[in-house]
PDB file of N, CA and C in Angstrom:
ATOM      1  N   UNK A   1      22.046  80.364 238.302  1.00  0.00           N
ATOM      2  CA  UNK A   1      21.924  79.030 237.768  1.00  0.00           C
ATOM      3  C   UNK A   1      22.961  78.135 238.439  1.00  0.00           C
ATOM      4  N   UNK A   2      22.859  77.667 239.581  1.00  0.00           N
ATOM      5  CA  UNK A   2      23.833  76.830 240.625  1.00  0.00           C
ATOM      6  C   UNK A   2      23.322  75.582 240.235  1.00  0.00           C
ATOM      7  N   UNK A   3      24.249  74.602 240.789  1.00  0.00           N
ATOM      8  CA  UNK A   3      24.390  73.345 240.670  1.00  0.00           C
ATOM      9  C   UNK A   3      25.323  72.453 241.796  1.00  0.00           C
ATOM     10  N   UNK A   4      24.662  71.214 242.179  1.00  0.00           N
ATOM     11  CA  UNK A   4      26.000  70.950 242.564  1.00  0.00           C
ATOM     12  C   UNK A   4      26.929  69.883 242.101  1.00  0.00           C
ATOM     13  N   UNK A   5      27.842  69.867 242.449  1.00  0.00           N
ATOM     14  CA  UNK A   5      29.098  68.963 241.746  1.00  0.00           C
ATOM     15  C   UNK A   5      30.069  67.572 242.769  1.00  0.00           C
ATOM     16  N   UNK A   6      29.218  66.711 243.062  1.00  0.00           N
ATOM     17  CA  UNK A   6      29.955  65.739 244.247  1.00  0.00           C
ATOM     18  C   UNK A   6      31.017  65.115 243.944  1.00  0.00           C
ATOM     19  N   UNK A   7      31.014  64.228 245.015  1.00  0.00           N
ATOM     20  CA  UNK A   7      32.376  63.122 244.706  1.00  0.00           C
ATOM     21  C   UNK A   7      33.996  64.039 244.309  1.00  0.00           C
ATOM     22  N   UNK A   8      34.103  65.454 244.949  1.00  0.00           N
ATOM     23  CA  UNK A   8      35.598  65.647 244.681  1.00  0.00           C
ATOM     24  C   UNK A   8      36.480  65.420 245.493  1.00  0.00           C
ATOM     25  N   UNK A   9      37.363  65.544 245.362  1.00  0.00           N
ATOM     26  CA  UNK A   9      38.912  64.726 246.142  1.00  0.00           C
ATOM     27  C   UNK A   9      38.762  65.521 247.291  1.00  0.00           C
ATOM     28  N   UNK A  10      39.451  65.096 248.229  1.00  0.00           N
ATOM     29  CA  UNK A  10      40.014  66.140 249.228  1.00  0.00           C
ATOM     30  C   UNK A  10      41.195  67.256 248.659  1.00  0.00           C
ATOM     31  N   UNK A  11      41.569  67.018 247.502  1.00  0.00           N
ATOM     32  CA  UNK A  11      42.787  67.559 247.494  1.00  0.00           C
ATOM     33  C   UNK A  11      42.139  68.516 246.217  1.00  0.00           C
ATOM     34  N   UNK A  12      41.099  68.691 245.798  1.00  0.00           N
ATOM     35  CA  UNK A  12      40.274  69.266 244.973  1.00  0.00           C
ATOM     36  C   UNK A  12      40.055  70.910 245.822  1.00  0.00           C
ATOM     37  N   UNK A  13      40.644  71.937 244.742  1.00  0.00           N
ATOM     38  CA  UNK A  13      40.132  73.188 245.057  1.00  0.00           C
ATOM     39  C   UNK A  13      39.409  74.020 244.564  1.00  0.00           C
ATOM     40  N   UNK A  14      39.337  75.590 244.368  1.00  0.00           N
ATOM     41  CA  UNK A  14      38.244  76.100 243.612  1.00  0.00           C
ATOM     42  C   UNK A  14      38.716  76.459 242.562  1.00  0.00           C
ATOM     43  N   UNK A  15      40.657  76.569 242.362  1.00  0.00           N
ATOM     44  CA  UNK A  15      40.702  77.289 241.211  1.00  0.00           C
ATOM     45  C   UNK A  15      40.660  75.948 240.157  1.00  0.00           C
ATOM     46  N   UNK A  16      41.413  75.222 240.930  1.00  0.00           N
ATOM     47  CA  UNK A  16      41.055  73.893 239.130  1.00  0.00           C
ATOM     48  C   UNK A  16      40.113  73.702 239.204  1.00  0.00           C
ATOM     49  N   UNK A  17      38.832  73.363 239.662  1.00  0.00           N
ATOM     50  CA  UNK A  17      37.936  73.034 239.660  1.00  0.00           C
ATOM     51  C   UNK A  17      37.321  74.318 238.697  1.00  0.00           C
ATOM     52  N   UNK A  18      37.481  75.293 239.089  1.00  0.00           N
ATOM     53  CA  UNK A  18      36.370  76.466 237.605  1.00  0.00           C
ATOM     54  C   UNK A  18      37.439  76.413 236.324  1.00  0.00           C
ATOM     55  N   UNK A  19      39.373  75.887 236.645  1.00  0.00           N
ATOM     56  CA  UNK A  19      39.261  76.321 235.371  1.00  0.00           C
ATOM     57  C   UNK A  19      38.477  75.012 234.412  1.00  0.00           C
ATOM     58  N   UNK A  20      38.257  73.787 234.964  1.00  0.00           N
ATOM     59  CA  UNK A  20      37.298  72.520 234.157  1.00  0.00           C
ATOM     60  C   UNK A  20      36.262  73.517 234.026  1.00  0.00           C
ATOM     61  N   UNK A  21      35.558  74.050 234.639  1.00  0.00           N
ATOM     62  CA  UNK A  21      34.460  74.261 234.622  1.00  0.00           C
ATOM     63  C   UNK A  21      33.801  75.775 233.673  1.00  0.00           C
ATOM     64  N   UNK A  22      34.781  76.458 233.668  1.00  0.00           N
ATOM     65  CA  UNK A  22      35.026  77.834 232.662  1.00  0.00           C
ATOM     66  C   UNK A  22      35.034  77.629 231.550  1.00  0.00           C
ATOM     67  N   UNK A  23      35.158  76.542 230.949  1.00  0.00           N
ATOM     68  CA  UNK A  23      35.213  75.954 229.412  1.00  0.00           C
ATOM     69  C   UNK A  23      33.538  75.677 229.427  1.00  0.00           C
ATOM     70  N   UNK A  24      32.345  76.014 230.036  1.00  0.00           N
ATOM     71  CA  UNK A  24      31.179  75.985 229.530  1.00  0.00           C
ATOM     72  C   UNK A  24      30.476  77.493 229.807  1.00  0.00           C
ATOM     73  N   UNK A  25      31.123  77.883 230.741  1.00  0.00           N
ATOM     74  CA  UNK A  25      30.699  79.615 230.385  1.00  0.00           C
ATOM     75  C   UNK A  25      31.015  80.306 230.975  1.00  0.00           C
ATOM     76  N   UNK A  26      30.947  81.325 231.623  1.00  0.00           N
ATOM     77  CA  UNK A  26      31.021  82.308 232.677  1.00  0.00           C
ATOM     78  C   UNK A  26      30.545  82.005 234.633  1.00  0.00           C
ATOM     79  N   UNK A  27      31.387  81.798 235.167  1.00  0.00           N
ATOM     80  CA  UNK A  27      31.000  81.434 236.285  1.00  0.00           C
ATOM     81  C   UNK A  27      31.036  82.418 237.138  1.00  0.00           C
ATOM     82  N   UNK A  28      29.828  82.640 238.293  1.00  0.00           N
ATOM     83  CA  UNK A  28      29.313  83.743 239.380  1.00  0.00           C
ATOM     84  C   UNK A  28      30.556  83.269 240.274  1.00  0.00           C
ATOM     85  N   UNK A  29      30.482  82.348 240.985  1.00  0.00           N
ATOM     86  CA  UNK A  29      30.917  81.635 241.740  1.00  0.00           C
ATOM     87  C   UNK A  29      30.732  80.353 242.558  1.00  0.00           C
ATOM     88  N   UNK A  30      32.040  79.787 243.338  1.00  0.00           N
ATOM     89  CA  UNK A  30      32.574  78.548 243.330  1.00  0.00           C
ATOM     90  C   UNK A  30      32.518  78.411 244.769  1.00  0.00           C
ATOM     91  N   UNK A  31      31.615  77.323 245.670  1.00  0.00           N
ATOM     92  CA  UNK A  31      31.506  77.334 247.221  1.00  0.00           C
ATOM     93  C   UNK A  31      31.571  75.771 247.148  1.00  0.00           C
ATOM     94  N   UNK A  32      32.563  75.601 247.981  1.00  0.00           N
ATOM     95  CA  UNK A  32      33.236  74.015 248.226  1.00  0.00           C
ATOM     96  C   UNK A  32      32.932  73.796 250.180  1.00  0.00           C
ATOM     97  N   UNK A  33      32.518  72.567 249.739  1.00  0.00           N
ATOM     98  CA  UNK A  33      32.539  72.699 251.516  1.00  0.00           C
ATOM     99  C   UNK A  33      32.683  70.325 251.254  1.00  0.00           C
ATOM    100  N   UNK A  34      34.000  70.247 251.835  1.00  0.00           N
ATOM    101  CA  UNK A  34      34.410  68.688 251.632  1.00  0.00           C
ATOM    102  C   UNK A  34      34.670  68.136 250.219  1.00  0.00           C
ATOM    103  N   UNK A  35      33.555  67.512 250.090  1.00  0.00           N
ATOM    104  CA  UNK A  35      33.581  66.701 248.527  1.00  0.00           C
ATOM    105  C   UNK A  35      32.770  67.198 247.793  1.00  0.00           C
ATOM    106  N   UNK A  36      31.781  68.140 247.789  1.00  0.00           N
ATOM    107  CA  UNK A  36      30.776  68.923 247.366  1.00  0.00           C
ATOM    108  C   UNK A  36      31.125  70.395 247.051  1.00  0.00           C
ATOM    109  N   UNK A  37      30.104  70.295 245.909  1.00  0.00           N
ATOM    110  CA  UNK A  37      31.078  72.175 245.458  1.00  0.00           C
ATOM    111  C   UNK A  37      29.450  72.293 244.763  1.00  0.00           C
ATOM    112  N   UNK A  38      29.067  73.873 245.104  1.00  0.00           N
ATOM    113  CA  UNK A  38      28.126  74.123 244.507  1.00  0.00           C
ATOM    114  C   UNK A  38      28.964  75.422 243.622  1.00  0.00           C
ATOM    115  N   UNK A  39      28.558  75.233 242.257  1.00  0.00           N
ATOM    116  CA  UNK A  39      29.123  75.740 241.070  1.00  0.00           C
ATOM    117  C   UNK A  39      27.388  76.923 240.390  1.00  0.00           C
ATOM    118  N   UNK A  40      27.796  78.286 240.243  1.00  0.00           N
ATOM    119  CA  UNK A  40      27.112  79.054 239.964  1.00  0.00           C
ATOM    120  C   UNK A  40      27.156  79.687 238.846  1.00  0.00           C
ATOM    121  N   UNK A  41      26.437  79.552 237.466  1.00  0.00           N
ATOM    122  CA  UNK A  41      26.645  79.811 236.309  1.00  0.00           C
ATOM    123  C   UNK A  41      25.951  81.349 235.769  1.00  0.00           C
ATOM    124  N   UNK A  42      26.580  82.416 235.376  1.00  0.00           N
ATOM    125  CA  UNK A  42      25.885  83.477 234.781  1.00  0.00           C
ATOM    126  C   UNK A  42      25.213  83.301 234.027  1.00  0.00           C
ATOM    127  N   UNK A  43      25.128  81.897 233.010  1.00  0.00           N
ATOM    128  CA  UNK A  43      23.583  81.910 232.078  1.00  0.00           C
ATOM    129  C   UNK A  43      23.279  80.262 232.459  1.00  0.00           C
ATOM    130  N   UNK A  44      21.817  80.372 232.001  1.00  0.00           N
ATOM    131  CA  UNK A  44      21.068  78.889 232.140  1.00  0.00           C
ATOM    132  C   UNK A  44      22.047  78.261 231.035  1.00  0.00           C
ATOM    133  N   UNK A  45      22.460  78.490 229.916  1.00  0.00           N
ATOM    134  CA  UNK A  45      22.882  77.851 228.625  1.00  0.00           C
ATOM    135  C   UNK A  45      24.635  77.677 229.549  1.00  0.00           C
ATOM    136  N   UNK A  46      25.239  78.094 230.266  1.00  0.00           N
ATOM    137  CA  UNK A  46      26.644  77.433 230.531  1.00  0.00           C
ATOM    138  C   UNK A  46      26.173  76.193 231.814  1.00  0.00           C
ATOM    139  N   UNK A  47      24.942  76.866 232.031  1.00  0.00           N
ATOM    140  CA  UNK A  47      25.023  75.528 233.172  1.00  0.00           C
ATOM    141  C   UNK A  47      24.429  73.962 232.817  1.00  0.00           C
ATOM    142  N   UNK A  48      23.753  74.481 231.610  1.00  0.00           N
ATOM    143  CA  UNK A  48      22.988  73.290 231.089  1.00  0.00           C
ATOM    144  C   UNK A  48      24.183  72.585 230.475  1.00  0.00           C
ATOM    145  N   UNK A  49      25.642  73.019 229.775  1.00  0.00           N
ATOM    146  CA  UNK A  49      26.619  72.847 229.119  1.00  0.00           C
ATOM    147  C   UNK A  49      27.149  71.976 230.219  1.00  0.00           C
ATOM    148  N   UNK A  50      27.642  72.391 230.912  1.00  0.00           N
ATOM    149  CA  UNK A  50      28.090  72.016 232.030  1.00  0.00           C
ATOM    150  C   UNK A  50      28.107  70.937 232.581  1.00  0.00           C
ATOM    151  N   UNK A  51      26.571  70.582 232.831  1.00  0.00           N
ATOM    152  CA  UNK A  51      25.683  69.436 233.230  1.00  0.00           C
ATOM    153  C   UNK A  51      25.976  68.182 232.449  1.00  0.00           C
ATOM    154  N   UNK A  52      25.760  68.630 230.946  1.00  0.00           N
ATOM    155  CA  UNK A  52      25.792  67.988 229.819  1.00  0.00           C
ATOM    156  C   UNK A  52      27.201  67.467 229.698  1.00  0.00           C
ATOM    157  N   UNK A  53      28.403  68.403 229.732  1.00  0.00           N
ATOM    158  CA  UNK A  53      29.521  67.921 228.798  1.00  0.00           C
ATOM    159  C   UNK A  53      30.796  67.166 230.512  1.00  0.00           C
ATOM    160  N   UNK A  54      30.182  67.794 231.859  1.00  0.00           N
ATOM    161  CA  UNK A  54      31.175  67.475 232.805  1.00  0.00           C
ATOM    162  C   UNK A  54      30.464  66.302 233.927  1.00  0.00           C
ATOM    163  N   UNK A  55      29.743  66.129 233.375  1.00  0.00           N
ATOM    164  CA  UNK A  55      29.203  64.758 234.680  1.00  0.00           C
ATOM    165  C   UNK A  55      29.815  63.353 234.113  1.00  0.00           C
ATOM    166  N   UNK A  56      30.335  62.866 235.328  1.00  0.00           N
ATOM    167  CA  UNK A  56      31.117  61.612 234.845  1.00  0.00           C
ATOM    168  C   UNK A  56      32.026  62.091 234.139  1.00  0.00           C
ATOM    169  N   UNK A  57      32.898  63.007 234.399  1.00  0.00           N
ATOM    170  CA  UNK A  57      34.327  63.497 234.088  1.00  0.00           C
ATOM    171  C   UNK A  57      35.005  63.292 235.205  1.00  0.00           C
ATOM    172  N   UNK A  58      35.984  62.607 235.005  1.00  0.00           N
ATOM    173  CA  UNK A  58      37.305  62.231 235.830  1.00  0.00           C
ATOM    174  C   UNK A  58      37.945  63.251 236.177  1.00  0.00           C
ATOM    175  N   UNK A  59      38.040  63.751 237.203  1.00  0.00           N
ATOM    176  CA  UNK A  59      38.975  65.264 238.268  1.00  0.00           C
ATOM    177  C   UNK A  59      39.699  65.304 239.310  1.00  0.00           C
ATOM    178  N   UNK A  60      40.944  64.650 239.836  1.00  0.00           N
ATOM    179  CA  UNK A  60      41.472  64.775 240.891  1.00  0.00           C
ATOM    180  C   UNK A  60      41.611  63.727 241.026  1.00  0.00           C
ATOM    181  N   UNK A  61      41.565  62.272 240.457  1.00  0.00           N
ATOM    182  CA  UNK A  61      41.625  60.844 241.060  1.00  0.00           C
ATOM    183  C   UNK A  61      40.044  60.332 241.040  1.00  0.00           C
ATOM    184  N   UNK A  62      38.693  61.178 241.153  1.00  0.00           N
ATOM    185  CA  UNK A  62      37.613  60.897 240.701  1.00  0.00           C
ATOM    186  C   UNK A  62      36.534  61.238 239.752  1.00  0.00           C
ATOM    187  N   UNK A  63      35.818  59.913 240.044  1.00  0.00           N
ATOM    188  CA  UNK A  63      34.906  60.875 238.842  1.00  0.00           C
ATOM    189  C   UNK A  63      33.005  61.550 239.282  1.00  0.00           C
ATOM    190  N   UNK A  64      33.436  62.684 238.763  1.00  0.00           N
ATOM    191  CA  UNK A  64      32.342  63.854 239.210  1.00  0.00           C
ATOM    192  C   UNK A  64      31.082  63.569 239.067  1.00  0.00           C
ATOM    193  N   UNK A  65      29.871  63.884 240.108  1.00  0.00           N
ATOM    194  CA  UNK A  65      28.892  63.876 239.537  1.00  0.00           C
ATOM    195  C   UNK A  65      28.294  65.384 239.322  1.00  0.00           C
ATOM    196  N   UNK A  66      27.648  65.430 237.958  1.00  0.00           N
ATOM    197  CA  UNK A  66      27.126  67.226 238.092  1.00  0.00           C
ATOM    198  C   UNK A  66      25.204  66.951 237.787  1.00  0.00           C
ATOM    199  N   UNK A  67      24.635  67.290 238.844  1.00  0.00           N
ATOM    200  CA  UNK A  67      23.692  67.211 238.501  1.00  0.00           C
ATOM    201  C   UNK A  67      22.842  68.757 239.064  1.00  0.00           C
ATOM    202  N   UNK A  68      21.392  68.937 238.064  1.00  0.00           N
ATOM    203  CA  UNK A  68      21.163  70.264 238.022  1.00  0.00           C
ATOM    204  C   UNK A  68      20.060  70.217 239.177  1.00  0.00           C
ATOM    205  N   UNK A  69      20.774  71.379 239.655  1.00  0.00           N
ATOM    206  CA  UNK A  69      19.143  71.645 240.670  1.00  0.00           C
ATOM    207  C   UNK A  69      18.445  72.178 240.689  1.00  0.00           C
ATOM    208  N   UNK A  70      17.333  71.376 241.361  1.00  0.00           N
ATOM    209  CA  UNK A  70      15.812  71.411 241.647  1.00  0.00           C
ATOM    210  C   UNK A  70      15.606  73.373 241.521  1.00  0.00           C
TER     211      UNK A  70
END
């Protein structure tokens, strides 16, 4: 259940970035490449959480977009 997560800082890495992101469930894993991070959830229900409670959350100086994918 991946997703991706835009707009992060340059100065944005993988471990703060899952621990925001560990507060909706169990995460597979975390692949960053620039300002983009695709975020991989062990259940549909942490990623739908996710989606729901961290888009348009402020992280690093910006604010995130999380939207679910296709």
């Amino acid at each position: 259940f991946s997703f991706p997560v835009t707009n992060l800082s340059p100065n944005s890495n993988k471990d703060d970035l899952g621990s925001i992101f560990m507060s909706a469930g169990d995460i597979n894993s975390i692949m960053m490449n620039r300002d983009v991070a695709i975020i991989d959830f062990a259940t549909e229900k942490g990623a739908k959480k996710a989606v729901h409670d961290l888009n348009r959350v402020e992280f690093d100086g910006r604010t995130l977009t999380v939207t679910k994918a296709n």
